[in-house]
C-alpha atoms as a PDB file:
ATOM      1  CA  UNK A   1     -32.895  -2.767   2.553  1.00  0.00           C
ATOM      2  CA  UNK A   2     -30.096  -3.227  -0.435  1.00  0.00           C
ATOM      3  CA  UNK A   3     -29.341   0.153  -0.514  1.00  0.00           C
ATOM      4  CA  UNK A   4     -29.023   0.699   3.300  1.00  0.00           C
ATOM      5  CA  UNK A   5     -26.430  -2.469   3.368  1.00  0.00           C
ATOM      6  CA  UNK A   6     -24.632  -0.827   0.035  1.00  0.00           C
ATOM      7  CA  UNK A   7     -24.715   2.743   2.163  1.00  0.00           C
ATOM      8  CA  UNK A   8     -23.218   1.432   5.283  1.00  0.00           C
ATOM      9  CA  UNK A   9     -20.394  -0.589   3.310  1.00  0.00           C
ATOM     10  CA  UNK A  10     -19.412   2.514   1.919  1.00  0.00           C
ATOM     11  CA  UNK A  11     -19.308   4.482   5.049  1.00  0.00           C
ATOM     12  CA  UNK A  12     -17.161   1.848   6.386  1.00  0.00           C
ATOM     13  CA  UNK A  13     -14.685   1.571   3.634  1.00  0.00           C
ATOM     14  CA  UNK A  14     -14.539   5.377   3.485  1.00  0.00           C
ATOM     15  CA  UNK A  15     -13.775   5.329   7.152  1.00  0.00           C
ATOM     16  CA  UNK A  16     -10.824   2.636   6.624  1.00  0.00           C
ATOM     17  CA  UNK A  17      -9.459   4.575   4.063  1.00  0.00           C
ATOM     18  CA  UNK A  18      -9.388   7.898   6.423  1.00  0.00           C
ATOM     19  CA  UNK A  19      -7.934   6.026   9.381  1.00  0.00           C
ATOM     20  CA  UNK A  20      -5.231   4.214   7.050  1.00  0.00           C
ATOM     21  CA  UNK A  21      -3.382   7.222   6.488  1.00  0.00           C
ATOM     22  CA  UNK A  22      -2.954   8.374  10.054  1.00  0.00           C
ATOM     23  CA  UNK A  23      -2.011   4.495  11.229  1.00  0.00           C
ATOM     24  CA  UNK A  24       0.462   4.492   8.788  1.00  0.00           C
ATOM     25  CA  UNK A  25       2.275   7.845   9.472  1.00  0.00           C
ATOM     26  CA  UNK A  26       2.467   7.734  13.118  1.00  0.00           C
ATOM     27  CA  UNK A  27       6.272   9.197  13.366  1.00  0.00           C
ATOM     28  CA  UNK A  28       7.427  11.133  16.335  1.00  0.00           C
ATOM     29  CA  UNK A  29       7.976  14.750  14.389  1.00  0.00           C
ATOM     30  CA  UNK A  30      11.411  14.859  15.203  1.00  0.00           C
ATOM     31  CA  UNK A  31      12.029  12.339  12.926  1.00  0.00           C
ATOM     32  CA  UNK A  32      10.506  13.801   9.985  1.00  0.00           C
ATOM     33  CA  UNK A  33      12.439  15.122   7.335  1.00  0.00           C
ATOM     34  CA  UNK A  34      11.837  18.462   5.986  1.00  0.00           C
ATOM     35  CA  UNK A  35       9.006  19.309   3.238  1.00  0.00           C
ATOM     36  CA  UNK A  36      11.453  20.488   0.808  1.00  0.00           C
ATOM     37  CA  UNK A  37      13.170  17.044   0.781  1.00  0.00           C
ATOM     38  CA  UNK A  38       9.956  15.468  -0.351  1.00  0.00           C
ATOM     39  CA  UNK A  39       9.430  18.119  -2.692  1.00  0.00           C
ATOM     40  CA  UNK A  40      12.859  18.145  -4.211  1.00  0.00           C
ATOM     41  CA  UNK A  41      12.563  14.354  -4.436  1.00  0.00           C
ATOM     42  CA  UNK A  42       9.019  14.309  -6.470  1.00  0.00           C
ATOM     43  CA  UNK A  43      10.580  17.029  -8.416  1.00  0.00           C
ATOM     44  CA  UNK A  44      13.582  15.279 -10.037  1.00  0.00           C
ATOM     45  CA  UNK A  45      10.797  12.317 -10.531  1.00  0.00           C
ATOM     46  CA  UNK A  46       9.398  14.661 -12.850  1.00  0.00           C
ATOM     47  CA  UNK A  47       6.484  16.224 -10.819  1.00  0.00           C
ATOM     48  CA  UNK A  48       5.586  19.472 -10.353  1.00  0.00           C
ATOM     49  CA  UNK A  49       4.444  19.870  -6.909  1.00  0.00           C
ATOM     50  CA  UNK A  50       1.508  22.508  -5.884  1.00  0.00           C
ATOM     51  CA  UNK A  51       1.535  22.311  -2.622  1.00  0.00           C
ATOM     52  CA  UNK A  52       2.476  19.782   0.499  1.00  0.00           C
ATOM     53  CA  UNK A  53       0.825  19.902   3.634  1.00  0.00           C
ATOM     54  CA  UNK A  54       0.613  17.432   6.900  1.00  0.00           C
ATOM     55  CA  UNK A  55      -2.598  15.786   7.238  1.00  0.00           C
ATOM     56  CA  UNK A  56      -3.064  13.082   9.792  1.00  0.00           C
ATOM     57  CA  UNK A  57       0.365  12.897  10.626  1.00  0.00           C
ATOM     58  CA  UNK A  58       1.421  12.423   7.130  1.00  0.00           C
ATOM     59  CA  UNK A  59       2.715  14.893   4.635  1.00  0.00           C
ATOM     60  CA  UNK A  60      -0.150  14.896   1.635  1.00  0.00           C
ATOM     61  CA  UNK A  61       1.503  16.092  -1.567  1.00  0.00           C
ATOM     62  CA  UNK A  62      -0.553  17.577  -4.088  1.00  0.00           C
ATOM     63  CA  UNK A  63       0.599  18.186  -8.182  1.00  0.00           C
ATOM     64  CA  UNK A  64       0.824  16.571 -11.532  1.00  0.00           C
ATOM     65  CA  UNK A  65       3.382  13.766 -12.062  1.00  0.00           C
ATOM     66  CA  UNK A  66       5.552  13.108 -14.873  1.00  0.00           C
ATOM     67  CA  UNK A  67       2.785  12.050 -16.842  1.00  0.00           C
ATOM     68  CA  UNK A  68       0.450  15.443 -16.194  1.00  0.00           C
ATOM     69  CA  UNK A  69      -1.715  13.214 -14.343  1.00  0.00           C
ATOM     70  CA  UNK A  70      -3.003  15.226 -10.978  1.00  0.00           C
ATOM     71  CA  UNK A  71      -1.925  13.217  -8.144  1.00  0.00           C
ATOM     72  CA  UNK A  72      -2.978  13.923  -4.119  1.00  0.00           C
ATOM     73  CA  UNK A  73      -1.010  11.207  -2.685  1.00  0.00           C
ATOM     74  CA  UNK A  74       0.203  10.958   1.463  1.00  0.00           C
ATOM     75  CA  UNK A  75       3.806  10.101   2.345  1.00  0.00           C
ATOM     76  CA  UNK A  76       5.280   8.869   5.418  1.00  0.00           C
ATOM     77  CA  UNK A  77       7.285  12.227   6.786  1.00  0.00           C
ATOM     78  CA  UNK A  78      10.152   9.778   7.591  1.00  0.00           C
ATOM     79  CA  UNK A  79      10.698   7.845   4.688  1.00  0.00           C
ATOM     80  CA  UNK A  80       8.876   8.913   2.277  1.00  0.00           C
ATOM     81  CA  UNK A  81       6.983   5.968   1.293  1.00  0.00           C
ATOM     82  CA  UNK A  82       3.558   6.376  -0.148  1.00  0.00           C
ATOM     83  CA  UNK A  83       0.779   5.573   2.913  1.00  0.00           C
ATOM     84  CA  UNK A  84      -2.478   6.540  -0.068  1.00  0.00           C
ATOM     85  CA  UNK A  85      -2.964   7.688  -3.121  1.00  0.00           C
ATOM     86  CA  UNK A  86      -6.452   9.038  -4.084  1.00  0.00           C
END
């Protein structure tokens, strides 16, 4: 019975962090600003960006930061403000 509790907990929390993404980026596209504005921004913050894409309304950028560390992290396509960072 634990482990059915423990496996439905995780479906929901997996589900909430899916759904957060595309709340959070829910910007008419004619506001967005351009890809290469987010990826000239995460650039001169020392990234080097492999690809970005839009996913659920959000622009998901994927590449290593500053630090080498691999980052996948969603952006709102208006402001640029980070919605999740797995």
């Amino acid at each position: 019975m634990k482990s059915l509790s423990l496996a439905a907990l995780l479906f929901a929390l997996a589900g909430a962090a899916t759904a957060s993404a595309a709340d959070l980026c829910s910007v008419p596209e004619a506001e967005w600003q351009p890809k290469a504005a987010l990826q000239a921004k995460l650039e001169a913050e020392g990234w080097s960006v492999k690809t970005i894409k839009v996913d659920d309304g959000c622009y998901e950028a994927y590449g290593k930061d500053s630090a080498g560390n691999k980052q996948e992290v969603y952006f709102n396509p208006k402001t640029f403000e980070v919605v999740l960072s797995k």
